[in-house]
C-alpha atoms as a PDB file:
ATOM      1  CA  UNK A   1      16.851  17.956   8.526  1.00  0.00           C
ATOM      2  CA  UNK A   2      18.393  16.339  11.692  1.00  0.00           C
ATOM      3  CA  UNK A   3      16.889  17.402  14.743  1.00  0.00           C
ATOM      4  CA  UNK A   4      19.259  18.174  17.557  1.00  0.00           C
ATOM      5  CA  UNK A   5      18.432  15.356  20.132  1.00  0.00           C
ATOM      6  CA  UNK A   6      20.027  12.379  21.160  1.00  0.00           C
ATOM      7  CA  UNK A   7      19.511   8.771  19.351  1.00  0.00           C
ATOM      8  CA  UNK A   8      18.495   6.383  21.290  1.00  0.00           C
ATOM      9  CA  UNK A   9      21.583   2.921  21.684  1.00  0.00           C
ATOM     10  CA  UNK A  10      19.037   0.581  20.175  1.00  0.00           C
ATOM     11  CA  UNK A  11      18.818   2.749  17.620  1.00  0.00           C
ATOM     12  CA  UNK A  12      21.819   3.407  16.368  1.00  0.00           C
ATOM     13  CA  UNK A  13      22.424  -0.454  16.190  1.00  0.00           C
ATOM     14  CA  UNK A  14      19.172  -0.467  14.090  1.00  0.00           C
ATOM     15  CA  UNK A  15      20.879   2.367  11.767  1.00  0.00           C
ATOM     16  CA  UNK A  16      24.538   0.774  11.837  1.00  0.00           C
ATOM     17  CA  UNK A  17      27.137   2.034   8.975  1.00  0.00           C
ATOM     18  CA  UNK A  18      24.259   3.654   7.263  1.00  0.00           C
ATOM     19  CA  UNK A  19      24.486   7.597   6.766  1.00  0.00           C
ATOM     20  CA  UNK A  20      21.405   9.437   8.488  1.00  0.00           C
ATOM     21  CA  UNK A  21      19.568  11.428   5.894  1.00  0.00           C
ATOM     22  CA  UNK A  22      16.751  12.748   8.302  1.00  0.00           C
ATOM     23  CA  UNK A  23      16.209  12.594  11.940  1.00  0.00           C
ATOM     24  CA  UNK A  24      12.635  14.024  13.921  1.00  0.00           C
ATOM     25  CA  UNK A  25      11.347  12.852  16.530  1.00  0.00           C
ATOM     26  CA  UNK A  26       7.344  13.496  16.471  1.00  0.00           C
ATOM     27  CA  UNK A  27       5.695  15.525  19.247  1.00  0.00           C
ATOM     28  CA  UNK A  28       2.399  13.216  18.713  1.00  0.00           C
ATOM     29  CA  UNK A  29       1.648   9.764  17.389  1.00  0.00           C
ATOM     30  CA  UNK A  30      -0.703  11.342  15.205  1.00  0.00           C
ATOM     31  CA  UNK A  31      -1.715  14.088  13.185  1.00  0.00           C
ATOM     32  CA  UNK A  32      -4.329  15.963  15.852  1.00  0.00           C
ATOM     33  CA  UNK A  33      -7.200  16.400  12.838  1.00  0.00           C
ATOM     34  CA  UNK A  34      -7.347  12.313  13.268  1.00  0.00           C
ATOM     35  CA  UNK A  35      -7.949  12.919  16.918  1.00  0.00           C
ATOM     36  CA  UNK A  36     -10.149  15.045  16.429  1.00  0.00           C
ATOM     37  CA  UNK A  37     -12.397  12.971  13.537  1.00  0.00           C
ATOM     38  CA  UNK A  38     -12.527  10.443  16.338  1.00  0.00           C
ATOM     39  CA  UNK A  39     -13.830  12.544  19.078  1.00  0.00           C
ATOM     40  CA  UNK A  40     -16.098  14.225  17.232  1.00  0.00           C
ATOM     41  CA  UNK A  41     -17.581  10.797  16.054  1.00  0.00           C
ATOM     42  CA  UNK A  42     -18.054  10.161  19.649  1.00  0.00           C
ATOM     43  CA  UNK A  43     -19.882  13.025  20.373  1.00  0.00           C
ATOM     44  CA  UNK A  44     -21.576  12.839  17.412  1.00  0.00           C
ATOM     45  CA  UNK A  45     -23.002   9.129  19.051  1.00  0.00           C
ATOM     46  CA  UNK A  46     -23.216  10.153  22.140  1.00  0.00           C
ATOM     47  CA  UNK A  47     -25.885  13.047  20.949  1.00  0.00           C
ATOM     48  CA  UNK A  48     -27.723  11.035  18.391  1.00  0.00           C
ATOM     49  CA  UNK A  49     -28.338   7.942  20.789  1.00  0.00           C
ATOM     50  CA  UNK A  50     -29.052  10.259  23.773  1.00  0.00           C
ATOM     51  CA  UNK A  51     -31.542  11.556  21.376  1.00  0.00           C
ATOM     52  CA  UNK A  52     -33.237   8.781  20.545  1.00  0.00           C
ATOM     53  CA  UNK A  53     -33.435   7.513  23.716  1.00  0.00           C
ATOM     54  CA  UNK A  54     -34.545  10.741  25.213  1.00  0.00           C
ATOM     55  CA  UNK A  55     -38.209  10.429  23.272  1.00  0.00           C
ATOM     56  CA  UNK A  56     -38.720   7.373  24.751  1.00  0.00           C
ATOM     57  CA  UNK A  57     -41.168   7.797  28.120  1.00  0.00           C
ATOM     58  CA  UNK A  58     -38.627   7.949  30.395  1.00  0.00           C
ATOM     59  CA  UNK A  59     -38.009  10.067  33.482  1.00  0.00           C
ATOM     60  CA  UNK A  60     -34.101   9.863  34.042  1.00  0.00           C
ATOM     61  CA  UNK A  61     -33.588  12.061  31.541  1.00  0.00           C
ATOM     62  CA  UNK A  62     -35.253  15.036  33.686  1.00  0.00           C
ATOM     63  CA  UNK A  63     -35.061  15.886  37.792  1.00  0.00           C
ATOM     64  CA  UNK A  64     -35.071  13.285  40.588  1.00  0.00           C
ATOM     65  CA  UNK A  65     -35.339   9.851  39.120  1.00  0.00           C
ATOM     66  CA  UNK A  66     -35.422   6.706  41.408  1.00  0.00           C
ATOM     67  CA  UNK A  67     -34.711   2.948  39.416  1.00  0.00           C
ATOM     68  CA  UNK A  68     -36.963   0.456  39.792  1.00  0.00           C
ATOM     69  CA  UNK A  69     -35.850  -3.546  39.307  1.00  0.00           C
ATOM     70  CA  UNK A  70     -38.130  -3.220  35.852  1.00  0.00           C
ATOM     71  CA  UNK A  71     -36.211  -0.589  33.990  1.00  0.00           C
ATOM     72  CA  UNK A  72     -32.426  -1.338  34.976  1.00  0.00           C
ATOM     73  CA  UNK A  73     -32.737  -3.655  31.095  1.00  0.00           C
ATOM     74  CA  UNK A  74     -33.413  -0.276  29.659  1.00  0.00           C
ATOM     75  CA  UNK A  75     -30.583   1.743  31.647  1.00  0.00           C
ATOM     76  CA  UNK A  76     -28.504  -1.520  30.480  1.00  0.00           C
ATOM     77  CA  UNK A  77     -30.032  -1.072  26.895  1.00  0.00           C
ATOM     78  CA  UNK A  78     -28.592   2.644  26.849  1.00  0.00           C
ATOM     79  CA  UNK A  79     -25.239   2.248  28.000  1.00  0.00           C
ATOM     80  CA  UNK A  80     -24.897  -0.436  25.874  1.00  0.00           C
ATOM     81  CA  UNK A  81     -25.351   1.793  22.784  1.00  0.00           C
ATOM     82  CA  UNK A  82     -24.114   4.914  24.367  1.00  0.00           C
ATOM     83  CA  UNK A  83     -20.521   2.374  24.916  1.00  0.00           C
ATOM     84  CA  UNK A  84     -18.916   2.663  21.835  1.00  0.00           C
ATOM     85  CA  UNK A  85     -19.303   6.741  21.270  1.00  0.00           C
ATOM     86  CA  UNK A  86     -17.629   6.846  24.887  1.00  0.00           C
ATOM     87  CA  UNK A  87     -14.925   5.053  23.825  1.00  0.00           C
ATOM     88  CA  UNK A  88     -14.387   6.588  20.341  1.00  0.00           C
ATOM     89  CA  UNK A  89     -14.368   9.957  22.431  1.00  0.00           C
ATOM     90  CA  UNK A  90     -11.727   8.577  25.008  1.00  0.00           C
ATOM     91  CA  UNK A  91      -9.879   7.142  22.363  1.00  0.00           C
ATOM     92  CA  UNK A  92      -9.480  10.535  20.732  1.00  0.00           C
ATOM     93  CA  UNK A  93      -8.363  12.107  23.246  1.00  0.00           C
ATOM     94  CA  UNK A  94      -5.682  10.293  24.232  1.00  0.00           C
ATOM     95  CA  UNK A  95      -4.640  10.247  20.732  1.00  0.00           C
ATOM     96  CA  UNK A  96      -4.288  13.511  21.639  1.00  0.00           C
ATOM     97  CA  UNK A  97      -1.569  13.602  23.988  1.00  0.00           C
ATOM     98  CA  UNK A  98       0.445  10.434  22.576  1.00  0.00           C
ATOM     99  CA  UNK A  99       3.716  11.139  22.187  1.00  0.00           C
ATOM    100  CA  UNK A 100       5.191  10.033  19.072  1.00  0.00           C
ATOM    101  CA  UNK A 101       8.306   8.507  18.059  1.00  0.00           C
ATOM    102  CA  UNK A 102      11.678   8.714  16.654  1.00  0.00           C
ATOM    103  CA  UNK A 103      12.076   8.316  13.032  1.00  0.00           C
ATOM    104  CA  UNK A 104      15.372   7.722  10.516  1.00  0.00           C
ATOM    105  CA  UNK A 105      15.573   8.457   7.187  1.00  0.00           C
ATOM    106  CA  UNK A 106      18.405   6.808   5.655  1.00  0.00           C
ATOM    107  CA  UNK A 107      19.086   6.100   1.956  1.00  0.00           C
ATOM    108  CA  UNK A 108      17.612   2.843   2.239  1.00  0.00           C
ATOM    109  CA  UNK A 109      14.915   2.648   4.357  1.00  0.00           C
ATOM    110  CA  UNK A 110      13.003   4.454   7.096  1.00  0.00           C
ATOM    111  CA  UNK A 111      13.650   3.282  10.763  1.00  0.00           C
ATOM    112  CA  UNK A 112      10.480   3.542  13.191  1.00  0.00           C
ATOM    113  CA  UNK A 113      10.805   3.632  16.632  1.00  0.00           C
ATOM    114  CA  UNK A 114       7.828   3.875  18.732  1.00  0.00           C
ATOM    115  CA  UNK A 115       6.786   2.257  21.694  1.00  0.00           C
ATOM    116  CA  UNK A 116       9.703   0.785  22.523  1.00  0.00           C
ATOM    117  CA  UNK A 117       9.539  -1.084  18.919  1.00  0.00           C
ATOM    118  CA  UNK A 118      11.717  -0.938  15.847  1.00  0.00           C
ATOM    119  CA  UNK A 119      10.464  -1.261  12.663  1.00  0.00           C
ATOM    120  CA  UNK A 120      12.209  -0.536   9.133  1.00  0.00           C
ATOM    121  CA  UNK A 121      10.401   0.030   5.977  1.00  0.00           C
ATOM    122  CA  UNK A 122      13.008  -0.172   2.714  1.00  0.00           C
ATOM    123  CA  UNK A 123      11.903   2.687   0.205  1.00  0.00           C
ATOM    124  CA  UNK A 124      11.188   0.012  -2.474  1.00  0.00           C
ATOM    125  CA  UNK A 125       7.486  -0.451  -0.308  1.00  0.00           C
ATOM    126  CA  UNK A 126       5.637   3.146  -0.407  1.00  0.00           C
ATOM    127  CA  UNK A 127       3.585   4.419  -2.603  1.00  0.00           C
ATOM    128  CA  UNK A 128       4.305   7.804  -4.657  1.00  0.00           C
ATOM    129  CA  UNK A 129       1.167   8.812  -2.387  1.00  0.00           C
ATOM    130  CA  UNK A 130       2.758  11.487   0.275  1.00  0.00           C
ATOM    131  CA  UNK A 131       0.632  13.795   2.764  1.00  0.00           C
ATOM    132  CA  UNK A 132       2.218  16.528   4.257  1.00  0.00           C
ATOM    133  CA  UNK A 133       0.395  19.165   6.113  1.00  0.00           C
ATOM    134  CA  UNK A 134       0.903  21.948   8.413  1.00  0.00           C
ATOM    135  CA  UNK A 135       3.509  24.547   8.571  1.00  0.00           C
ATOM    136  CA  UNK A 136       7.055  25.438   8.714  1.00  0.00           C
ATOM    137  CA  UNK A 137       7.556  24.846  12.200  1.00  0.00           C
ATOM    138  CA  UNK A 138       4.972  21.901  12.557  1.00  0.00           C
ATOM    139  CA  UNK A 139       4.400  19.729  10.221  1.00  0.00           C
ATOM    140  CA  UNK A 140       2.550  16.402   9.557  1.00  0.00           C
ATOM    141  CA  UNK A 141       3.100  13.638   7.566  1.00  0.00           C
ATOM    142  CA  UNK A 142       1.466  10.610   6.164  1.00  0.00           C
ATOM    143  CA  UNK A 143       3.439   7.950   4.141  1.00  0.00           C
ATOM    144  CA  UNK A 144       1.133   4.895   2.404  1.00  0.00           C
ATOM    145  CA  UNK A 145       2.430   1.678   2.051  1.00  0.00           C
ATOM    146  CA  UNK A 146       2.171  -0.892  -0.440  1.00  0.00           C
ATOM    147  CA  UNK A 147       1.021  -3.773   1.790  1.00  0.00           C
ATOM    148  CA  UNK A 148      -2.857  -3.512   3.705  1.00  0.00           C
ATOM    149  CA  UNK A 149      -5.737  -5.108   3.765  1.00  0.00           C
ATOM    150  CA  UNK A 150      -8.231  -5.769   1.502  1.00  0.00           C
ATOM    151  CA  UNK A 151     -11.764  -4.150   2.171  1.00  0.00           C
ATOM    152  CA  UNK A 152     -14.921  -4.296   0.280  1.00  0.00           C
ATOM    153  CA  UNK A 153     -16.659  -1.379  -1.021  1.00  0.00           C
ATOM    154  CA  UNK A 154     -19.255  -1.436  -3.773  1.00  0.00           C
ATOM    155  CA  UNK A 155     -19.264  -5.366  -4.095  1.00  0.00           C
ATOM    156  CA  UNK A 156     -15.705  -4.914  -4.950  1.00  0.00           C
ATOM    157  CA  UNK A 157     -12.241  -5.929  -3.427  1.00  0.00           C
ATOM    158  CA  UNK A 158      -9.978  -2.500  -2.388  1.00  0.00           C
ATOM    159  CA  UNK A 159      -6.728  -2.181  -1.035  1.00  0.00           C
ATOM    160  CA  UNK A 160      -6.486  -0.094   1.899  1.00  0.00           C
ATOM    161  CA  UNK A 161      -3.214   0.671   2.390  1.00  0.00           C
ATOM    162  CA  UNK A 162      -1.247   0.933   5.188  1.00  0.00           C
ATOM    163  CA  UNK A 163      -0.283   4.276   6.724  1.00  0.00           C
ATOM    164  CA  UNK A 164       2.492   5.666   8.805  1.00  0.00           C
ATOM    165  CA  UNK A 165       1.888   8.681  10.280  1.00  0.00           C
ATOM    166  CA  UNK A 166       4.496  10.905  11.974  1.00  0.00           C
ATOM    167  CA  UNK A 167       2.933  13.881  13.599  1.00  0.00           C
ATOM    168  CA  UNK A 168       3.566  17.474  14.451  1.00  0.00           C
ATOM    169  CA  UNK A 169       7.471  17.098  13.423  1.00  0.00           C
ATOM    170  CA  UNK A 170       9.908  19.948  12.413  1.00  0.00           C
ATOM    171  CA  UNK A 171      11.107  20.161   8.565  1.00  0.00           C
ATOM    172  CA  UNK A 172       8.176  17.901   7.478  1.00  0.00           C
ATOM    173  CA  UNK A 173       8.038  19.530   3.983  1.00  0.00           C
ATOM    174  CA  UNK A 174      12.592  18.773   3.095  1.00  0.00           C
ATOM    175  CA  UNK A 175      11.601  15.435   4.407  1.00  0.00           C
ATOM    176  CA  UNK A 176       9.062  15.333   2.014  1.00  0.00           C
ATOM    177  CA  UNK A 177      11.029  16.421  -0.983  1.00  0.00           C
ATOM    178  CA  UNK A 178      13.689  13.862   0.008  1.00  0.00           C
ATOM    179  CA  UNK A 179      11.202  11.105   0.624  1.00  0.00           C
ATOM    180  CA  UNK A 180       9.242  11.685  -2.587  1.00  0.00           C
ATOM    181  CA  UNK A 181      12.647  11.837  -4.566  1.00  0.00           C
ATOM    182  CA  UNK A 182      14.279   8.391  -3.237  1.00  0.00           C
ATOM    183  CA  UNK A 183      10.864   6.573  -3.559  1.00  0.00           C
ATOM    184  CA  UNK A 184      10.115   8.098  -7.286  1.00  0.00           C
ATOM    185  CA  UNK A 185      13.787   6.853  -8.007  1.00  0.00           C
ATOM    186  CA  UNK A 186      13.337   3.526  -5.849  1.00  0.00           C
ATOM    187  CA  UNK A 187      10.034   3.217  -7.994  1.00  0.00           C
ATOM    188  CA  UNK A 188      11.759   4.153 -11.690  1.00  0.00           C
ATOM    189  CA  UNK A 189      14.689   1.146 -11.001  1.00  0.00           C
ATOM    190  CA  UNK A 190      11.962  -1.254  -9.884  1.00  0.00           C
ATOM    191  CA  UNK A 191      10.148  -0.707 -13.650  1.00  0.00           C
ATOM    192  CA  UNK A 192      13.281  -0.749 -15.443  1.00  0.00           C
END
C-alpha cells in the first residue's frame, strides 16, 4: 500500500521514528462526483434564473438589443442572481483539476499534506463511518471526523461532521481495511 514516489523533507520530519503503514498521494483534491454536484448546481441556477428572467418583457434575451440608462438596474438585477450559479459552476470545475495531496498512514495517526500544509489526525478522532468508492486502480475515499459543526435541521441541533476526502488514489479499498481495523480497535480501547 505504499506508492512508489518520493516523500516530501517536511514530511518525513512530520512522520519521524514512526513506521509508514500507507503512502498515496491523490491525483485530485476531491472525489470528481463532488465536482460534479457542484457544477451541475450551477447550471441548474444558471437555467432556472435565466428562465425566469427570460418571461419578463425584455428584448436582450433575443437579436440586436441596445441598453438604455433605464434598464441597466435590471441587467444589474440579473447578474446579481445569475452570480452565485456562475461561481458554483467555476468552482466545480476547478475542483476538477485540483491536485490532491500526500497522505500517511501510520499506526497512530494519519498525516495530511496538502497545500503546502501539514495536518495529523490521531485514529482515536474518526468515526467507524468510511466511504470508499471506485475501483481497483482508482479509488476514492472519504473519512468523517468526530469534530464539526453544529447545523440545524428540523428545529433540531446536528452534527455535521467533518470530512477528509482523498481522491482518485491507488489501493483505496487495503487502505480501507487497514483504516477501518485501527479505528474499530482505537474505538474498542477508548470504551474499555
Amino acid at each position: 500500500m505504499i506508492e512508489n514516489i518520493a516523500i516530501p523533507d517536511i514530511l518525513k520530519e512530520a512522520i519521524g521514528a514512526e513506521k509508514i503503514v500507507f503512502l498515496v498521494k491523490a491525483k485530485k483534491d476531491q472525489p470528481i462526483r463532488n465536482c460534479l454536484h457542484v457544477i451541475y448546481f450551477g447550471l441548474f441556477w444558471i437555467l432556472v434564473i435565466s428562465l425566469i428572467f427570460s418571461t419578463f418583457d425584455w428584448n436582450f434575451f433575443s437579436g440586436d438589443y441596445t441598453i438604455s440608462a433605464k434598464e441597466i438596474p435590471d441587467l444589474l438585477y440579473f447578474s446579481l442572481f445569475l452570480s452565485p450559479g456562475i461561481i458554483c459552476f467555476l468552482l466545480g470545475v476547478f475542483g476538477l483539476f485540483k491536485s490532491g495531496g500526500y497522505f500517511i498512514g501510520t499506526e497512530n495517526r494519519l498525516i495530511c499534506h496538502r497545500w503546502g500544509k501539514i495536518q495529523t489526525y490521531p485514529w482515536k478522532e474518526f468515526t467507524n463511518e468510511i466511504e470508499v468508492f471506485g475501483n481497483k486502480n482508482s479509488g476514492n475515499i472519504i473519512f468523517k471526523l468526530k469534530t464539526g459543526v453544529y447545523i440545524t435541521r428540523n428545529h433540531r441541533k446536528v452534527l455535521s461532521n467533518t470530512k477528509i476526502n482523498i481522491g482518485d488514489i491507488l489501493y483505496a479499498f487495503e487502505i480501507e481495511n487497514y483504516c477501518r481495523n485501527i479505528i474499530g480497535k482505537t474505538f474498542s480501547d477508548l470504551t474499555e
